[in-house]
Protein backbone atom coordinates (compact mmCIF):
# COMPACT_ATOMS: atom_id res chain seq x y z
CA UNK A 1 52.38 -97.92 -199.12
CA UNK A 2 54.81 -97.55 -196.06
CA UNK A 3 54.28 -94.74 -193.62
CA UNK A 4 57.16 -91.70 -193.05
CA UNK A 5 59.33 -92.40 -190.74
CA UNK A 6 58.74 -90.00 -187.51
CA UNK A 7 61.33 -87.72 -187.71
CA UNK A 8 60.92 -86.06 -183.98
CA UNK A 9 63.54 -87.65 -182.28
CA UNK A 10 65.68 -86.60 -185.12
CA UNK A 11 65.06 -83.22 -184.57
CA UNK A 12 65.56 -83.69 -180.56
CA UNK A 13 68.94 -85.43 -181.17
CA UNK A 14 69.67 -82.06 -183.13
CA UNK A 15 68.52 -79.41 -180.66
CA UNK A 16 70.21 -81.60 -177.95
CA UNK A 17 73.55 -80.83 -180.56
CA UNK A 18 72.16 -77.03 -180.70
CA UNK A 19 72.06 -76.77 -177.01
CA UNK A 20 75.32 -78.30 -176.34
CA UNK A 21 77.32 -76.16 -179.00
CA UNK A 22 75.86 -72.68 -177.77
CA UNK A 23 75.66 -72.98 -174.52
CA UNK A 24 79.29 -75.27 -173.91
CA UNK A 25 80.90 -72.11 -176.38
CA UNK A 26 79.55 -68.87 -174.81
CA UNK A 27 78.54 -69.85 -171.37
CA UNK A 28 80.54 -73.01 -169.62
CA UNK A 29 84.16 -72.44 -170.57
CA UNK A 30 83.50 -69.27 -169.88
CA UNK A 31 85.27 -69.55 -166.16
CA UNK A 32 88.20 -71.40 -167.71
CA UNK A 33 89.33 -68.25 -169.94
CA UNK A 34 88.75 -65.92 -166.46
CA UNK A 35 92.39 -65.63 -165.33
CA UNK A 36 94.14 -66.04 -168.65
CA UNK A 37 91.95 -62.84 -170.10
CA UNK A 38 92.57 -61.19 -167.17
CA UNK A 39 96.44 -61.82 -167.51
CA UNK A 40 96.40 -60.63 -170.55
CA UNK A 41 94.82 -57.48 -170.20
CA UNK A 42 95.90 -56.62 -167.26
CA UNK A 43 92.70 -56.50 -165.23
CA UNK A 44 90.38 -57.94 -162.81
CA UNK A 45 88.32 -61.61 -162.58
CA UNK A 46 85.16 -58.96 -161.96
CA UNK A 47 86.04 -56.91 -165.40
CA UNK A 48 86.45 -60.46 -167.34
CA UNK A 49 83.10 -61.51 -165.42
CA UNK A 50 81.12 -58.52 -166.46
CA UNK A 51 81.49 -60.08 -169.98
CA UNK A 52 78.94 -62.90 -168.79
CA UNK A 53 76.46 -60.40 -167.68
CA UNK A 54 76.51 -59.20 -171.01
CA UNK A 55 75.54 -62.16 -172.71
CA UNK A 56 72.86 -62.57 -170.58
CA UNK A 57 71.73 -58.67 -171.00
CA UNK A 58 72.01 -59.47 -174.91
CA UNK A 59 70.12 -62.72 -175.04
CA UNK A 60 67.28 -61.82 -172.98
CA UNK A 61 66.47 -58.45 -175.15
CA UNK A 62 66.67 -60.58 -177.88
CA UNK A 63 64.16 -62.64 -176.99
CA UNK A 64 61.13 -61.07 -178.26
CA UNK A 65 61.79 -60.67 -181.43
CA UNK A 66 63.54 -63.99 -181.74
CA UNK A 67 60.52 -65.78 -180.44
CA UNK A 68 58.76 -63.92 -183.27
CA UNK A 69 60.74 -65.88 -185.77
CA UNK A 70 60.56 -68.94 -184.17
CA UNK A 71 57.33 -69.24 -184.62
CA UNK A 72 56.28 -67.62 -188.36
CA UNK A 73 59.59 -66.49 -189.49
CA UNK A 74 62.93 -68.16 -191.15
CA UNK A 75 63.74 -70.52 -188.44
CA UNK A 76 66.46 -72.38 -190.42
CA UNK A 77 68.03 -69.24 -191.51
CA UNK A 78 68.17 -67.52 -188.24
CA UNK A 79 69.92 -70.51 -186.77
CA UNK A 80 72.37 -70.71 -189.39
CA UNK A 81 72.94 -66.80 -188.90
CA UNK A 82 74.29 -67.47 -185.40
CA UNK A 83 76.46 -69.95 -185.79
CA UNK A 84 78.05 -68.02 -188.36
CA UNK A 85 78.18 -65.07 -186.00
CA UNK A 86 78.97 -66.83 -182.66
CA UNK A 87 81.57 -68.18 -184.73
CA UNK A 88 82.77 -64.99 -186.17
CA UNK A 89 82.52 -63.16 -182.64
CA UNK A 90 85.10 -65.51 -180.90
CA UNK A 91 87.60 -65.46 -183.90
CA UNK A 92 87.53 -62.01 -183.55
CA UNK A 93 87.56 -62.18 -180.04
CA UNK A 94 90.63 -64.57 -179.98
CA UNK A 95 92.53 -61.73 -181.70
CA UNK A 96 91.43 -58.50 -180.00
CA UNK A 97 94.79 -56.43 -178.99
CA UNK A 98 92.34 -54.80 -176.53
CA UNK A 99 89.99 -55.65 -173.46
CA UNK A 100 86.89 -53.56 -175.39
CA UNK A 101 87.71 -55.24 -178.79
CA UNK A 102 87.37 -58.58 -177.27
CA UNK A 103 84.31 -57.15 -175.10
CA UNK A 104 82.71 -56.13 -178.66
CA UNK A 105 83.47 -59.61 -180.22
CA UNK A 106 81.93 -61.78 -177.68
CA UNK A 107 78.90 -59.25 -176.11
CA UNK A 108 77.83 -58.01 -179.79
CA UNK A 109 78.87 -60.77 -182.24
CA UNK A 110 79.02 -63.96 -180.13
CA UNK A 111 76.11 -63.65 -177.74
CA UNK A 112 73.90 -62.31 -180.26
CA UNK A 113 74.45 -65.83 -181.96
CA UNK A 114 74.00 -67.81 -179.24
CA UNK A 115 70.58 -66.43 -178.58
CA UNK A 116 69.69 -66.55 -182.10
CA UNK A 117 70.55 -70.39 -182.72
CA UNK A 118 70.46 -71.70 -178.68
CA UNK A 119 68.34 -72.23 -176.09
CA UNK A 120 65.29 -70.63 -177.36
CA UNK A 121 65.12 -71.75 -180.81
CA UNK A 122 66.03 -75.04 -179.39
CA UNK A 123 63.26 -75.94 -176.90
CA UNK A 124 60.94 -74.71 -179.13
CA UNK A 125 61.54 -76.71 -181.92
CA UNK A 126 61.16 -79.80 -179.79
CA UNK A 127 57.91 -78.21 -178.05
CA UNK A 128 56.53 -78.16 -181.61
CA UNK A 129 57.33 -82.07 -182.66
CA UNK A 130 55.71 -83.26 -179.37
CA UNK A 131 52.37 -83.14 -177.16
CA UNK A 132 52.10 -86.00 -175.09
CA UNK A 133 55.23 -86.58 -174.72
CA UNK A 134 56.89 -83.34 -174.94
CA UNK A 135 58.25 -83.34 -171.07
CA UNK A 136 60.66 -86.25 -172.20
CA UNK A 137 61.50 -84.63 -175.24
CA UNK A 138 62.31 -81.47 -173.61
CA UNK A 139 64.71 -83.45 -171.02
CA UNK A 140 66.61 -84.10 -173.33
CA UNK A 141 67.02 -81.52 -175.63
CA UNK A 142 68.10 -79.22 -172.80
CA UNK A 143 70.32 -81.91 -171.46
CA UNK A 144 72.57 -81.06 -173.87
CA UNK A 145 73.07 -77.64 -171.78
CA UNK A 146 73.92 -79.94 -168.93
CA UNK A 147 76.23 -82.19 -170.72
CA UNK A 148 77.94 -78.71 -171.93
CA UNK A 149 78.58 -77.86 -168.44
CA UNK A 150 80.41 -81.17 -167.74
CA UNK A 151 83.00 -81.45 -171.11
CA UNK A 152 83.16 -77.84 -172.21
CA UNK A 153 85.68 -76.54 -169.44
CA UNK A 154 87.77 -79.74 -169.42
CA UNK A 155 88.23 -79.17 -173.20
CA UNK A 156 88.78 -75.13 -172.74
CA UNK A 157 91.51 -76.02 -170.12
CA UNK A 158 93.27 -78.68 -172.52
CA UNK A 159 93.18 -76.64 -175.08
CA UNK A 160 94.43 -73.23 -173.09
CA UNK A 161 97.39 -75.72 -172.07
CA UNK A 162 98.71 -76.92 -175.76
CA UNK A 163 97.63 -73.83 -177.61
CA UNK A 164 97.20 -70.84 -175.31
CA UNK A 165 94.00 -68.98 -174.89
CA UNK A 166 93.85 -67.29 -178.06
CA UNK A 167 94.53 -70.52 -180.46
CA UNK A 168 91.17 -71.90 -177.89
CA UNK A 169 88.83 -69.69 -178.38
CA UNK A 170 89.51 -69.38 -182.09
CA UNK A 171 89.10 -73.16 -181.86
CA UNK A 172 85.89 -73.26 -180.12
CA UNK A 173 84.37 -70.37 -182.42
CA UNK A 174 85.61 -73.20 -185.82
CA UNK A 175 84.36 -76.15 -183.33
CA UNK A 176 80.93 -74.15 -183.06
CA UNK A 177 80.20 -74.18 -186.93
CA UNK A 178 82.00 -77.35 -188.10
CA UNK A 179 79.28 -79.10 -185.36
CA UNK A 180 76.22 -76.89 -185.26
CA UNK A 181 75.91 -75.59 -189.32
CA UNK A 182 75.40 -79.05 -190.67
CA UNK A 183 72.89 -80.54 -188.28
CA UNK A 184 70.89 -77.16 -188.01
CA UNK A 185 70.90 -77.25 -192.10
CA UNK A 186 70.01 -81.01 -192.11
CA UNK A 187 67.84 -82.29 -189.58
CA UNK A 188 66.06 -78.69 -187.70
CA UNK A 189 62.52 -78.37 -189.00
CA UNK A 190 60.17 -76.29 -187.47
CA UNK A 191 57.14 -78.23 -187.21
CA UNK A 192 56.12 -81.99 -188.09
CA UNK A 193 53.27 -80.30 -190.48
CA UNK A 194 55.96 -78.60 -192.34
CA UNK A 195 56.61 -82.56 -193.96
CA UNK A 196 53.76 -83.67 -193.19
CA UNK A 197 53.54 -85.30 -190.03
CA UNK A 198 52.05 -84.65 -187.02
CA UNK A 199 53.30 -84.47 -183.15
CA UNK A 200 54.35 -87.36 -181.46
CA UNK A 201 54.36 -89.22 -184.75
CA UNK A 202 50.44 -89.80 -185.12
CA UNK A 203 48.94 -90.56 -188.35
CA UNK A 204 46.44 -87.65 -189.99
CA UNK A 205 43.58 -87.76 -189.46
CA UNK A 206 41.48 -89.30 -191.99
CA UNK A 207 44.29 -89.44 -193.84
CA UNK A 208 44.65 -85.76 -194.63
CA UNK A 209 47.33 -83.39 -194.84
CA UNK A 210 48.35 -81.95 -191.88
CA UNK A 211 47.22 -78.55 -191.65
CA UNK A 212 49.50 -75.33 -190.56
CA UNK A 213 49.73 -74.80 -187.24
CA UNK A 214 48.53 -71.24 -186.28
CA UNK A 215 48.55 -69.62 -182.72
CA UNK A 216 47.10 -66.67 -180.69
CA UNK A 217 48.05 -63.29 -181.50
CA UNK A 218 50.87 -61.45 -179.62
CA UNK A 219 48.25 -59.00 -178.33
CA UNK A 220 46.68 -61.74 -176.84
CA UNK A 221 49.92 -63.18 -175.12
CA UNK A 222 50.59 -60.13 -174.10
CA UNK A 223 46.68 -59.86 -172.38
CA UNK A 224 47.01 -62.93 -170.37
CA UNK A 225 47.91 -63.24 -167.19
CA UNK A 226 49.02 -66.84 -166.95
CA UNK A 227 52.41 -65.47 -169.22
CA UNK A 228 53.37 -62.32 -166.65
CA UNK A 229 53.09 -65.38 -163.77
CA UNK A 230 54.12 -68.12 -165.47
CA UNK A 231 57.68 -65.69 -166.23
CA UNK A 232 57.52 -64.14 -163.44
CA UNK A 233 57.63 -67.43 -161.18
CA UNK A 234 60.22 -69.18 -163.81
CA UNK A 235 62.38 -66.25 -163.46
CA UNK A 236 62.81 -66.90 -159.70
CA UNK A 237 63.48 -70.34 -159.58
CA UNK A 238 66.43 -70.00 -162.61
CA UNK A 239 67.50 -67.45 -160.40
CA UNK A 240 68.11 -69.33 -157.23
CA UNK A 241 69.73 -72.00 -159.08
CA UNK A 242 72.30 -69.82 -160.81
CA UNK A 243 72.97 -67.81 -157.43
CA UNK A 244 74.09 -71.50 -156.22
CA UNK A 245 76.08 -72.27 -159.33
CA UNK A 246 78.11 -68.84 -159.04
CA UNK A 247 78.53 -69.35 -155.35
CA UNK A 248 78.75 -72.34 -154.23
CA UNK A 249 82.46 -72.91 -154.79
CA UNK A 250 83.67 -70.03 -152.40
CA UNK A 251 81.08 -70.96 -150.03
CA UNK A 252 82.55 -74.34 -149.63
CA UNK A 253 85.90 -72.64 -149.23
CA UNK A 254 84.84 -70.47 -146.61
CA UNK A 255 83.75 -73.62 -144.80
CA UNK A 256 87.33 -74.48 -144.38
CA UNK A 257 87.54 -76.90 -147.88
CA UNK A 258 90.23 -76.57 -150.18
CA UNK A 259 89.63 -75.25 -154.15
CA UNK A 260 89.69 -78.85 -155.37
CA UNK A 261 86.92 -80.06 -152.66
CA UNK A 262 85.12 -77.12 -153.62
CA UNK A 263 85.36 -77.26 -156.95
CA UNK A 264 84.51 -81.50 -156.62
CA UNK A 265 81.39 -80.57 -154.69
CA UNK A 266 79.91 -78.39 -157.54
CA UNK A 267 80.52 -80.83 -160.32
CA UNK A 268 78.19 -83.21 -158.71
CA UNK A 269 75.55 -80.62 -159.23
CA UNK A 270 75.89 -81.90 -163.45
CA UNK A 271 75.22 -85.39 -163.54
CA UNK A 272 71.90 -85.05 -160.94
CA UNK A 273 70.97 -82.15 -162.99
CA UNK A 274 70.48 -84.05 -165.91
CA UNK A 275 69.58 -87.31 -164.55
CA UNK A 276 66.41 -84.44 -163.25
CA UNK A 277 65.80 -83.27 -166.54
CA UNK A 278 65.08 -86.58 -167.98
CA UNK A 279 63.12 -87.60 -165.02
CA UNK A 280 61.41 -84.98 -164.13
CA UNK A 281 60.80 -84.80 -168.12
CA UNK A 282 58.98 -87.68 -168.41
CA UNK A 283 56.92 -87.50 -165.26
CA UNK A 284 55.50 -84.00 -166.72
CA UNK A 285 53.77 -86.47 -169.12
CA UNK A 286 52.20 -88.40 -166.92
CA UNK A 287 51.13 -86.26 -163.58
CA UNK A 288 49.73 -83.17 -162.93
CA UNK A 289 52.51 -80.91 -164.23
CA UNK A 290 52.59 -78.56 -161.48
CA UNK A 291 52.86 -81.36 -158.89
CA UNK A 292 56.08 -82.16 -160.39
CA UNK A 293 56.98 -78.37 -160.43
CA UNK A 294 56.12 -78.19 -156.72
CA UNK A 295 57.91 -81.36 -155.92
CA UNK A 296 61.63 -79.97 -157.87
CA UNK A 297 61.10 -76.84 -156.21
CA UNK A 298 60.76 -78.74 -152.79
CA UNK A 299 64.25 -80.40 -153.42
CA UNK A 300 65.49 -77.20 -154.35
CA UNK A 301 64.45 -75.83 -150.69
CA UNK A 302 66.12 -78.91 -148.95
CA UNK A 303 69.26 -78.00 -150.48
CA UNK A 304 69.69 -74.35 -149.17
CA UNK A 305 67.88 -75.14 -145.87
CA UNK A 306 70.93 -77.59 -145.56
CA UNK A 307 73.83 -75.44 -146.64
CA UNK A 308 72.38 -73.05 -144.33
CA UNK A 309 73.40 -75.75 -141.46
CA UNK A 310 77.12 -75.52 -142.81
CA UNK A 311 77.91 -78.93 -143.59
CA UNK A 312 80.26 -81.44 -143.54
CA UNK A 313 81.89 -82.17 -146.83
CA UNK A 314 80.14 -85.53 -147.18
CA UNK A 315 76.43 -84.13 -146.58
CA UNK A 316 77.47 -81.08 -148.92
CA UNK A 317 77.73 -83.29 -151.76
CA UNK A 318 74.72 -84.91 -150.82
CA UNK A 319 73.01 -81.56 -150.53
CA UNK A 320 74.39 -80.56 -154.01
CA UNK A 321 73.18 -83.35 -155.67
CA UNK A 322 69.61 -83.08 -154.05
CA UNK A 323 69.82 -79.32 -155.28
CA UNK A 324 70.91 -80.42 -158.76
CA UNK A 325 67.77 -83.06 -159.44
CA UNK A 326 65.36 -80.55 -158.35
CA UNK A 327 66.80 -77.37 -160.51
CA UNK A 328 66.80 -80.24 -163.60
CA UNK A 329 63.22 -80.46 -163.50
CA UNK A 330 63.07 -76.72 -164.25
CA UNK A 331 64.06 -77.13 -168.16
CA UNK A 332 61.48 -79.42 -169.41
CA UNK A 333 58.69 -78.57 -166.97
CA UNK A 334 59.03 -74.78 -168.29
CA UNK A 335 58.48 -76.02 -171.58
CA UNK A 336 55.49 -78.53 -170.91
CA UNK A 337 53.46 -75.62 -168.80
CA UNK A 338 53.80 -73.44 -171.35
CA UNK A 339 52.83 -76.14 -174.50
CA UNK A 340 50.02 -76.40 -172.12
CA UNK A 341 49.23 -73.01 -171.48
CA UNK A 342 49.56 -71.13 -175.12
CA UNK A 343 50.46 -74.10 -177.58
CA UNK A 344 52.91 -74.85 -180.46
CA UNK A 345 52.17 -72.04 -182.29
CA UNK A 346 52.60 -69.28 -179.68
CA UNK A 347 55.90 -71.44 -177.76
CA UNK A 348 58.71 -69.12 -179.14
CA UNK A 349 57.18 -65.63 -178.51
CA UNK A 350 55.84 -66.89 -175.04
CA UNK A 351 59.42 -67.86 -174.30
CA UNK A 352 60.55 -65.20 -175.69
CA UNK A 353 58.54 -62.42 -173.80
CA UNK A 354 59.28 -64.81 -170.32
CA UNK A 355 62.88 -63.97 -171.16
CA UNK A 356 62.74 -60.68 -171.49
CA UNK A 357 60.48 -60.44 -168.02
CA UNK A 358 62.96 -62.77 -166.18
CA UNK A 359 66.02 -60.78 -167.16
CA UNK A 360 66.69 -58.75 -164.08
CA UNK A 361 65.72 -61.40 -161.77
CA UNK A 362 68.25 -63.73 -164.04
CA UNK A 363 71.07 -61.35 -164.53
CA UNK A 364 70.65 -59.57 -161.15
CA UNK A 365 70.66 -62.48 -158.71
CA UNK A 366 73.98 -63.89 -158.56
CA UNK A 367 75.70 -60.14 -158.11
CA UNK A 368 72.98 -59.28 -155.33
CA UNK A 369 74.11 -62.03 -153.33
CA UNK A 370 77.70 -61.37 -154.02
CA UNK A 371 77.31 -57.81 -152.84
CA UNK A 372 75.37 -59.03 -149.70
CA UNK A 373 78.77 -61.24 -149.04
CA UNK A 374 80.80 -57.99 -149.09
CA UNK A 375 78.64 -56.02 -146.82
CA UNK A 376 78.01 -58.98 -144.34
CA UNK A 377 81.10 -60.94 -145.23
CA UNK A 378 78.97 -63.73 -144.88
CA UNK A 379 76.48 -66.05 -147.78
CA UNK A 380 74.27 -66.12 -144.38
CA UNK A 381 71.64 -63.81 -145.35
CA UNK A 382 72.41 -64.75 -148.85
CA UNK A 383 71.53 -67.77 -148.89
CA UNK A 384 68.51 -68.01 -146.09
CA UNK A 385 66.82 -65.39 -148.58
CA UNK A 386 66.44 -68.47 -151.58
CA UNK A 387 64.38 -70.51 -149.69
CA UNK A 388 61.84 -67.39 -149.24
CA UNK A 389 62.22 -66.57 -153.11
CA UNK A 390 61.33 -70.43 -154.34
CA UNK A 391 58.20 -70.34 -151.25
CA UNK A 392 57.25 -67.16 -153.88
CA UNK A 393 57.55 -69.15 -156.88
CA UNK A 394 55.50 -72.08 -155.41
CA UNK A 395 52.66 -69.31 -154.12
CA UNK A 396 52.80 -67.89 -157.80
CA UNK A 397 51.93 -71.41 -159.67
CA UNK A 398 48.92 -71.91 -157.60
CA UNK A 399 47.52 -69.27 -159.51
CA UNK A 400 48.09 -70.58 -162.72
CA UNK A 401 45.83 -72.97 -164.31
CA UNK A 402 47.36 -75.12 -166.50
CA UNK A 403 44.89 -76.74 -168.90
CA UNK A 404 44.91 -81.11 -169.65
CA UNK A 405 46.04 -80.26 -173.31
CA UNK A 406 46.81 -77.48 -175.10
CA UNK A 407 44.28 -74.91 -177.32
CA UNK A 408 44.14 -75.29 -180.74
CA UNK A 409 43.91 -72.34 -183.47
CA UNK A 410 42.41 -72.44 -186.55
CA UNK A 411 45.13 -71.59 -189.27
């Protein structure tokens, strides 16, 4: 009798797919579509911008309940419901006559599907097919984010060229479900006990059927304090890193560098960020998992003490690619602390409820720092303040204990 195949990596290889689709369609190209949208409607980069905020409103209030699902509710289904309405929100979207119709498309149709078949549903999927090696996994499953980041707006821009900007969103919306629909409905399964395996591909015990996988109550999340820090300290350090990605290009301008330079010394930020994920990853696995926190978050700190220094062109890529292999490790280390902390049958609400907790640190931080610009015409204070918030973050995770393994619940 030959054993099943372990189909983990499978299901990685798919939520890597999942995280590249929903993330490269709503969020990376986003930038790209800025000035045409405005052209078209006769309005400003801010009004097109405010559309971004939006998503990010949307998917974290959605986060609750989705997590909910994720973990004893139609996973499969829910996934295959955004697609379809990410899909449906930016064909709509590519034909809105108005500013507010395309506003409705992509803020009620499209980000609600992102959030319901993304991120979230993504990492927690791969939290649930691995233990001991679940840092790795979680590299790269949420490299596909990363990978997003590098090809989406190079495609957005080719496409925008040949077809104009309405023919490329419609596009990406068909691109979104020809790609996503069929590996969500063929390789995403919840949990290796739903065809019974177990994590990390190890045999049952005994030979037995693997037995569901049940996890504390939501009352009980919702009781301990290790989820209010753990969110709370998460929600800082995403933060930082997304007040760099918003700002770093007109910083480097302001420094005397042309757009192109500018723009060159942000991409560099990609290929360290995932290079971090994967690293970082699979180091989680093997040390103390907040040591590897603590030692991301130092790089992190590096990088804005040294933009504070105003630097030359060479040591700002150098300082951007520091700053992008630290903010890597943030992905997968999230995930392992909380596998550790709650386990795989508690992953999605955790996340979820972190989401919701982070989301005016998340959604707040990049516009804070552009409205300290425009009072002090300067990323000065800015930018000295993100050092102070990641010290916060580090000072937070020494309260958390984070366990060897994770609990287990009796079904």
């Amino acid at each position: 009798m030959t054993s099943q195949p372990f189909d983990g990596w499978r299901v990685v290889g798919a939520a890597f797919v999942v995280e590249f689709v929903s993330i490269g369609t709503s969020f990376s190209a986003f930038g790209v579509f800025m000035d045409p949208l405005a052209e078209q409607f006769d309005t400003t980069r801010g009004v097109i911008s405010s559309g971004l905020g939006g998503l990010l409103l949307v998917t974290g209030l959605m986060g609750p309940l989705l997590g909910r699902v994720i973990d004893r509710g139609p996973l499969k289904a829910m996934m295959l419901c955004g697609v379809f309405l990410l899909a449906t929100g930016l064909l709509l979207a590519s034909r809105a006559a108005s500013l507010w119709q395309a506003g409705v498309a992509f803020c009620l149709l499209a980000a609600v599907g992102t959030a319901m078949f993304g991120p979230l549903p993504a990492m927690a999927i791969t939290a649930n097919w691995f233990v001991r090696r679940r840092g790795l996994a979680l590299g790269v499953t949420v490299a596909g984010a990363t990978a997003a980041s590098m090809l989406a707006p190079p495609i957005a821009a080719a496409l925008i060229d040949a077809l104009g900007w309405r023919n490329a969103v419609a596009a990406f919306g068909l691109g979104a479900a020809v790609i996503a629909a069929p590996v969500i409905l063929l390789f995403v399964v919840r949990r290796p006990e739903d065809v019974g395996q177990l994590p990390d591909g190890d045999p049952p015990r005994n030979g037995a059927t693997p037995a569901p996988v049940a996890g504390a109550e939501t009352r009980d999340l919702i009781r301990d304090p290790r989820l209010w820090l753990i969110s709370l300290g998460f929600a800082l350090l995403f933060a930082s890193s997304i007040v760099l990605g918003l700002h770093l290009v007109p910083y480097a301008e302001d420094l005397g560098l042309s757009r192109l330079h500018a723009a060159g010394a942000l991409s560099v930020m990609a290929p360290f960020s995932l290079l971090g994920k994967v690293a970082f990853g699979a180091v989680a696995d093997r040390v103390d998992v907040r040591k590897a926190l603590w030692l991301g978050i130092a790089l992190m700190a590096v990088g804005w003490l040294l933009l504070l220094t105003r630097p030359t062109y060479a040591l700002l890529l150098a300082t951007t690619a520091l700053f992008g292999l630290g903010a890597g490790a943030l992905g997968p280390i999230h995930g392992v602390i909380i596998g550790l902390c709650f386990g795989r049958g508690a992953f999605g609400r955790v996340m979820g409820i972190g989401s919701l907790v982070g989301l005016p640190f998340i959604a707040g931080a990049g516009p804070a720092v552009g409205f300290l610009f425009d009072a002090t015409r300067s990323y000065q204070l800015g930018f000295a303040i993100q050092p102070a918030i990641l010290a916060a973050a580090t000072v937070i995770f020494f309260f958390v204990t984070v366990p060897r393994s994770e609990p287990e619940y009796s079904a």
